[in-house]
C-alpha atoms as a PDB file:
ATOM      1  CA  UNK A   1       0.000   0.000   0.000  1.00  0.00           C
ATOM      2  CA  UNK A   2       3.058   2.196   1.046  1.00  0.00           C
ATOM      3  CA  UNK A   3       4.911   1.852  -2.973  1.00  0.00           C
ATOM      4  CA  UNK A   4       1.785   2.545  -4.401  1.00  0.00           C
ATOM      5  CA  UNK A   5       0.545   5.541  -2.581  1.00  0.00           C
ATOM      6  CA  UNK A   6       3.877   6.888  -2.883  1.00  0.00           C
ATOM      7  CA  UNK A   7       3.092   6.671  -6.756  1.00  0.00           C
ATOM      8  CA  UNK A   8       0.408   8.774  -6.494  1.00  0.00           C
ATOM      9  CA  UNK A   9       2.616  11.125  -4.662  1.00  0.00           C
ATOM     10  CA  UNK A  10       5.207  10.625  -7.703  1.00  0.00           C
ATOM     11  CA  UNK A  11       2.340  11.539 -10.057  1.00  0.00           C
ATOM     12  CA  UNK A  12       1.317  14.835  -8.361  1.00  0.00           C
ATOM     13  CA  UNK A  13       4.886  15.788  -8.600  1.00  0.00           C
ATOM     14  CA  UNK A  14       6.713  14.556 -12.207  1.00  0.00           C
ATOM     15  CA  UNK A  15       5.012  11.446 -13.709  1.00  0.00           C
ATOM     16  CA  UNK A  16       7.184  11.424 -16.767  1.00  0.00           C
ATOM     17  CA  UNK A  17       8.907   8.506 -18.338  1.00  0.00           C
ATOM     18  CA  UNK A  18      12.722   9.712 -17.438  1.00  0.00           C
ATOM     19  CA  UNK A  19      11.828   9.475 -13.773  1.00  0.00           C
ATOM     20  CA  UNK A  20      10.668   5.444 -13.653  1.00  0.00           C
ATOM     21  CA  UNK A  21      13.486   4.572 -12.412  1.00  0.00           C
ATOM     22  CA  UNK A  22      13.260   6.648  -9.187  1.00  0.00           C
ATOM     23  CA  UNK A  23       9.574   5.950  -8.765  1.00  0.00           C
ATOM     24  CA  UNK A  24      10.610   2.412  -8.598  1.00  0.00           C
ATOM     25  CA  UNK A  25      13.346   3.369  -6.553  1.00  0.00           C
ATOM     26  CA  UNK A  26      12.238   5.394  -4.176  1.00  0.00           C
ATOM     27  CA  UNK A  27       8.504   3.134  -3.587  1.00  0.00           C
ATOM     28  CA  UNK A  28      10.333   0.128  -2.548  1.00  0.00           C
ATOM     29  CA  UNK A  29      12.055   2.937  -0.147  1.00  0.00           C
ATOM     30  CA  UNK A  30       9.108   3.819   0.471  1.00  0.00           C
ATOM     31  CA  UNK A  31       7.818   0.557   1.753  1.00  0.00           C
ATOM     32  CA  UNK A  32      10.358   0.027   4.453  1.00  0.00           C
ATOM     33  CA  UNK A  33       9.732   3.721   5.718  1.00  0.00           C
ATOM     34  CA  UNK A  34       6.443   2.825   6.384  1.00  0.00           C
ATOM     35  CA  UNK A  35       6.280  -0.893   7.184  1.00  0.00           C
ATOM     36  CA  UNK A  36      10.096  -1.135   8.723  1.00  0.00           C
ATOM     37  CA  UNK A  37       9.292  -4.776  10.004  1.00  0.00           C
ATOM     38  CA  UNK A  38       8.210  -5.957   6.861  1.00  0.00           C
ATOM     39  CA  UNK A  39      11.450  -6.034   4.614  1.00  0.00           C
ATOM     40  CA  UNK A  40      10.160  -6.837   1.555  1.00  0.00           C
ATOM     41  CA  UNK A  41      13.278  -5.380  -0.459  1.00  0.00           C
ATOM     42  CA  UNK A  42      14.898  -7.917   0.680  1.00  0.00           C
ATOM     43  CA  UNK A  43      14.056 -10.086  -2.017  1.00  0.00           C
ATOM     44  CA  UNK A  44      15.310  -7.568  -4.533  1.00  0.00           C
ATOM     45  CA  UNK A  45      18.985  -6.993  -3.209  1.00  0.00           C
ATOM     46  CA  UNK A  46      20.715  -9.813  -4.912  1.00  0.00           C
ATOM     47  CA  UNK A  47      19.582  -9.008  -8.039  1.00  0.00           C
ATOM     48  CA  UNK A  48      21.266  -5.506  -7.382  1.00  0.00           C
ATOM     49  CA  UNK A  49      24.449  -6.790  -6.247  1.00  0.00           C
ATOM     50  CA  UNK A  50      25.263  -9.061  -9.230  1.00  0.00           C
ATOM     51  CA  UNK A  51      24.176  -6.775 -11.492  1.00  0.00           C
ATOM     52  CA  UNK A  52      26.468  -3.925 -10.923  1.00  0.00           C
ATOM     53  CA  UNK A  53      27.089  -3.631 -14.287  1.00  0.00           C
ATOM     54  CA  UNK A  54      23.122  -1.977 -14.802  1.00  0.00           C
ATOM     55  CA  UNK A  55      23.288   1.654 -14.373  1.00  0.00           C
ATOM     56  CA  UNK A  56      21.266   3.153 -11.768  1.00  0.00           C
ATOM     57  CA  UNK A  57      18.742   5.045 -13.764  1.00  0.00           C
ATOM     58  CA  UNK A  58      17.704   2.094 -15.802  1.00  0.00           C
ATOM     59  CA  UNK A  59      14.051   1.173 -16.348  1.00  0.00           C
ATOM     60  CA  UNK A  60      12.905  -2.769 -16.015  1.00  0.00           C
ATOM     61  CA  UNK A  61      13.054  -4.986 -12.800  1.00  0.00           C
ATOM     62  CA  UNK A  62      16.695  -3.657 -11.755  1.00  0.00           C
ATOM     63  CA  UNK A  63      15.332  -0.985 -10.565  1.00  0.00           C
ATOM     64  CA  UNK A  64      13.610  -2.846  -7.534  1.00  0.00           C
ATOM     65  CA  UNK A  65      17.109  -3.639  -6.617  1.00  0.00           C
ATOM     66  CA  UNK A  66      18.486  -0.356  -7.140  1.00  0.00           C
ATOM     67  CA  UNK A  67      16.310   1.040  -4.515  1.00  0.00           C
ATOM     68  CA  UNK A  68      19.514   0.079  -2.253  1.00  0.00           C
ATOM     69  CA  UNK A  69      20.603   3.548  -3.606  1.00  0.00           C
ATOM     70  CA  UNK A  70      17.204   5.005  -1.783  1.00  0.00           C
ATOM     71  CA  UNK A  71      18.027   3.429   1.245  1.00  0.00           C
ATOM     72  CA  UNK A  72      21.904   4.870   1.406  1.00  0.00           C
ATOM     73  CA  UNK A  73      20.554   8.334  -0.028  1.00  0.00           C
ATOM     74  CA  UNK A  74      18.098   8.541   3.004  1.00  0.00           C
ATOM     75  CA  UNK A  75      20.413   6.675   5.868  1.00  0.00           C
ATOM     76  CA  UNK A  76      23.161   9.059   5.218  1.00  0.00           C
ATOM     77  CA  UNK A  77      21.489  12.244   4.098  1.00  0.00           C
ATOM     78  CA  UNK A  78      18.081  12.057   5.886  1.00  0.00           C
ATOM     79  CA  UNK A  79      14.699  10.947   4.337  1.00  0.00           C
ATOM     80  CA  UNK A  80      13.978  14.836   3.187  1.00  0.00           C
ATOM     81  CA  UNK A  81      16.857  14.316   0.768  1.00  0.00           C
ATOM     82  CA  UNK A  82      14.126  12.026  -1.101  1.00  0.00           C
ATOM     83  CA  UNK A  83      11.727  14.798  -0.727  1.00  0.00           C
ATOM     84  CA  UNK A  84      14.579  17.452  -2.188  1.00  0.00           C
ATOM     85  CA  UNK A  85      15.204  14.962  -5.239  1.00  0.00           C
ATOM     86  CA  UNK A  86      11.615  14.840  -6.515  1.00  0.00           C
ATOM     87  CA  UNK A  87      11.342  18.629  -6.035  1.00  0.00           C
ATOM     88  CA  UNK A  88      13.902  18.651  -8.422  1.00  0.00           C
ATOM     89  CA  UNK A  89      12.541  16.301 -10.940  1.00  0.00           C
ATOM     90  CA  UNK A  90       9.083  18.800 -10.384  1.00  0.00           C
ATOM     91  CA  UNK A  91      10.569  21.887 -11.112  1.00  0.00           C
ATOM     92  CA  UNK A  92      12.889  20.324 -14.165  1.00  0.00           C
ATOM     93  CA  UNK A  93       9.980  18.666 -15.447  1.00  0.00           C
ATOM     94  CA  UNK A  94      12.664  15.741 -15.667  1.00  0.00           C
ATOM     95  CA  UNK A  95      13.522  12.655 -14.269  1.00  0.00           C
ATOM     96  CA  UNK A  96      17.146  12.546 -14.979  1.00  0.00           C
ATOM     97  CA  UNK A  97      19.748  11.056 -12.672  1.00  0.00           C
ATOM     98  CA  UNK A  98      22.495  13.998 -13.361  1.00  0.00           C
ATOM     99  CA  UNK A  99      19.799  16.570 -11.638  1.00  0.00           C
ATOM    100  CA  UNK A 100      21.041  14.559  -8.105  1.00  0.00           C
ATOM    101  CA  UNK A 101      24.034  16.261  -8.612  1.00  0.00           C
ATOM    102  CA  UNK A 102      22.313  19.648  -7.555  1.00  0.00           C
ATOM    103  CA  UNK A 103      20.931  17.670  -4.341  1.00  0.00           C
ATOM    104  CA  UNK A 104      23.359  15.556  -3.207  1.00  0.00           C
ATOM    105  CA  UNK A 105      26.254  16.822  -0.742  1.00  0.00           C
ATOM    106  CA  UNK A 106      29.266  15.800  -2.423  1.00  0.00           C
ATOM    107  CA  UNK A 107      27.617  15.042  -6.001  1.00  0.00           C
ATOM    108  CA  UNK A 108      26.236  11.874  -8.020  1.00  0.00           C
ATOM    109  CA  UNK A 109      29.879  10.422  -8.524  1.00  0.00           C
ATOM    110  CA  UNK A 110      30.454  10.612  -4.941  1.00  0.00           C
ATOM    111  CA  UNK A 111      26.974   8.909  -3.884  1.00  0.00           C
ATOM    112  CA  UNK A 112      27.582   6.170  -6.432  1.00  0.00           C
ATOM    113  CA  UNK A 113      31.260   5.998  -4.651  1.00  0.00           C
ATOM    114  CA  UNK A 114      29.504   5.673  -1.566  1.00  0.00           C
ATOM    115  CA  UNK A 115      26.859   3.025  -2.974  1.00  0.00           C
ATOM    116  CA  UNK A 116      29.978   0.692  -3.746  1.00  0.00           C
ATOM    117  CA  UNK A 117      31.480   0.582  -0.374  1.00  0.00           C
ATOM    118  CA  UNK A 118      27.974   0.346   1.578  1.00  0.00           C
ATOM    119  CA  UNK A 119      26.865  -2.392  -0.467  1.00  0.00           C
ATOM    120  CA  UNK A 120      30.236  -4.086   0.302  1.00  0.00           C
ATOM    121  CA  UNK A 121      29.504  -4.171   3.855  1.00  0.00           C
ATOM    122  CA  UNK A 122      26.609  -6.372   3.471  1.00  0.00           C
ATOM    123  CA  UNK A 123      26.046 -10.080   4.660  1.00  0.00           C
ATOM    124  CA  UNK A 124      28.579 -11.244   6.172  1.00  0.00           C
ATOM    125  CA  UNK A 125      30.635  -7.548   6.185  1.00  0.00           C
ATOM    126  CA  UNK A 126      27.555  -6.335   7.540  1.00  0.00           C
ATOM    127  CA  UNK A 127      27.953  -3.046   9.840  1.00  0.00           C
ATOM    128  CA  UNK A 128      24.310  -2.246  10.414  1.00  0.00           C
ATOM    129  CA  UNK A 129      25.563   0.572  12.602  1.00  0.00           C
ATOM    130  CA  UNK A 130      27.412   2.213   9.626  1.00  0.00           C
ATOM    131  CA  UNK A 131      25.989   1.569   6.678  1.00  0.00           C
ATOM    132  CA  UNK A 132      22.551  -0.424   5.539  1.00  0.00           C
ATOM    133  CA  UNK A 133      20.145  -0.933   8.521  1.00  0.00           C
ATOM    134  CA  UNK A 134      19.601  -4.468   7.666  1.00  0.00           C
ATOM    135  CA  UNK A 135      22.280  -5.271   6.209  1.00  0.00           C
ATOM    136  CA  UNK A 136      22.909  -8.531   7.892  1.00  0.00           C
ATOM    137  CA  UNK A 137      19.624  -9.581   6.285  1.00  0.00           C
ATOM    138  CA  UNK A 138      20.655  -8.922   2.993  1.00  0.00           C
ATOM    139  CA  UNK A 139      20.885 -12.186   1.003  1.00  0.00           C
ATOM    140  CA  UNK A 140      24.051 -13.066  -0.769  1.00  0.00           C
ATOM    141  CA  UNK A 141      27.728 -10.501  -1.045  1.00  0.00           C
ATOM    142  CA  UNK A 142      29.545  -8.842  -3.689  1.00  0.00           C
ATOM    143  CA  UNK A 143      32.880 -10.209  -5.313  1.00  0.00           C
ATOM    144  CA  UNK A 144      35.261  -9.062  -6.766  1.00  0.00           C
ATOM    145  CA  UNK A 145      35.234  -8.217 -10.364  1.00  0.00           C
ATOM    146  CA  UNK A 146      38.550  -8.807 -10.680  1.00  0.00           C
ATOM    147  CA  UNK A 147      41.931  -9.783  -8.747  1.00  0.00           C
ATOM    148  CA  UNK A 148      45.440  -8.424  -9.311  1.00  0.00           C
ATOM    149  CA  UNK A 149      48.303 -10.330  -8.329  1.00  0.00           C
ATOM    150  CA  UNK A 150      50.900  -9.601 -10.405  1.00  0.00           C
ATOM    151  CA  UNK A 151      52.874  -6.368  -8.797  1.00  0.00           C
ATOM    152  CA  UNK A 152      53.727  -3.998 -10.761  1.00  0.00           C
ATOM    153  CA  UNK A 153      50.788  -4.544 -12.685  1.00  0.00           C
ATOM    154  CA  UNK A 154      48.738  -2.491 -15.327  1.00  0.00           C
ATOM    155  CA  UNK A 155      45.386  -3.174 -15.970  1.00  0.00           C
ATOM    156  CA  UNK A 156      41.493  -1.838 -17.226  1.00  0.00           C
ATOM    157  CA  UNK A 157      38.140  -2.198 -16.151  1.00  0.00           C
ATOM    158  CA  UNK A 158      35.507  -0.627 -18.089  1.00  0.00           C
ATOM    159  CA  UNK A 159      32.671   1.488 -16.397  1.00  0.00           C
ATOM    160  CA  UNK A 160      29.370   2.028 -17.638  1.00  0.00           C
ATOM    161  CA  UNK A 161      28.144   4.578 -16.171  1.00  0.00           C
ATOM    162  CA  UNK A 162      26.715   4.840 -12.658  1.00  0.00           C
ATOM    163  CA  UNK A 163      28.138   1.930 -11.955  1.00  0.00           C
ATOM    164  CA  UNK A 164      31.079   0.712  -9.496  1.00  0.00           C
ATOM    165  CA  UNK A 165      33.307  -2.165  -9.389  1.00  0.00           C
ATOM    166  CA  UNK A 166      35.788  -4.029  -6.909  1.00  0.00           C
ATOM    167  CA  UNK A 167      38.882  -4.864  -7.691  1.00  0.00           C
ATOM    168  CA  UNK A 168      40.738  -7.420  -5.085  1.00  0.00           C
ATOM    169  CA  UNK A 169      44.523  -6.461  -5.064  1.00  0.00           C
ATOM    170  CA  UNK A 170      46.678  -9.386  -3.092  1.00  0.00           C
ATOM    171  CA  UNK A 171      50.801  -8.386  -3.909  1.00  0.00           C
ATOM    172  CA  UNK A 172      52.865 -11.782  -3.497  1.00  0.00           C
ATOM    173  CA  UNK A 173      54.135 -11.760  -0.211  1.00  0.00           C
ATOM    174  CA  UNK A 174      50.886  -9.337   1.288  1.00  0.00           C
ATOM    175  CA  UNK A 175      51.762  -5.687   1.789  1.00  0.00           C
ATOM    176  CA  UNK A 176      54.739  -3.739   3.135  1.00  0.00           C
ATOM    177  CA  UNK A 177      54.321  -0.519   4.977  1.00  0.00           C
ATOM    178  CA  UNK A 178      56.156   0.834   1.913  1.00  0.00           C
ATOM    179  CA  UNK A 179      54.068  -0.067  -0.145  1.00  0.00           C
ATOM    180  CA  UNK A 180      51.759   2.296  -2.169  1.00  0.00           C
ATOM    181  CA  UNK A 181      49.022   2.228  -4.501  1.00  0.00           C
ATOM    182  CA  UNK A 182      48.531   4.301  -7.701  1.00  0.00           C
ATOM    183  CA  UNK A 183      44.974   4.354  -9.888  1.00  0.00           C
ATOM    184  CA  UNK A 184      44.996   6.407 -12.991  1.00  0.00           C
ATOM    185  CA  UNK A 185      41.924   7.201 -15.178  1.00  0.00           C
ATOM    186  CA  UNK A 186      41.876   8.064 -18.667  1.00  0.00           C
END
């Protein structure tokens, strides 16, 4: 009752197509606001976290999943942040992601940032305190998308965007305290 009242809400605000993804979004948030017992998302995380390759504005059932973005946007921000976001979309007359940039302390690249190490502490990295509420209850864990070994080593992972990835880095021999680490993007 909670996800679809909240679509009536969405309606009265900015029902067009560029903002499905957020209605989607932010009703399963929407849910567990309301009904914080029931936990119903719960049954949509694992879809999110092997998926990470979707972006977070697509349309289709991913964006059940994606609502995991809701939940950090609201834990760490406060739930008016949601509130702030569809203002947005209402006074754009659109539904598109980069407007969270204007919202969110910090900007969209940093809240997808975020998004990748709170969904990391999940399961059995769960730190309910810090991050997700539940998120000992959240079924399965992300891996890796890839591990490095080799040291020096030189590598690329491609991004789509609004995405994130892990990368597991194990040297031979573990790390030194003189060791460092150097990303570059191009």
């Amino acid at each position: 009752s909670a996800h679809e009242f909240f679509h009536v809400i969405h309606y009265s605000l900015f029902g067009g197509d560029s903002a499905v993804w957020w209605m989607e979004q932010t009703s399963v948030w929407m849910e567990d606001y309301t009904w914080d017992d029931v936990n119903d998302y719960l049954n949509y995380t694992a879809d999110f976290l092997s998926n990470r390759e979707t972006s977070l504005d697509a349309n289709g059932p991913f964006m059940y999943s994606a609502s995991l973005f809701a939940f950090m946007l609201a834990k760490k921000h406060g739930p008016n942040v949601i509130r702030s976001i569809w203002s947005r979309f209402r006074d754009s007359q659109s539904g598109s992601i980069e407007l969270l940039n204007s919202i969110i302390p910090g900007g969209l690249p940093q809240a997808v940032s975020d998004l990748g190490v709170w969904t990391w502490f999940t399961g059995a990295r769960a730190n309910p305190e810090r991050f997700f509420s539940d998120s000992p209850l959240i079924k399965g864990s992300v891996v890796p998308n890839d591990t490095v070994f080799v040291i020096p080593a030189s590598d690329s992972l491609s991004l789509r965007r609004y995405t994130f990835k892990y990368v597991d880095i194990v040297p031979p021999g573990g790390f030194s305290p003189s060791d460092s680490i150097r990303f570059g993007f191009f």
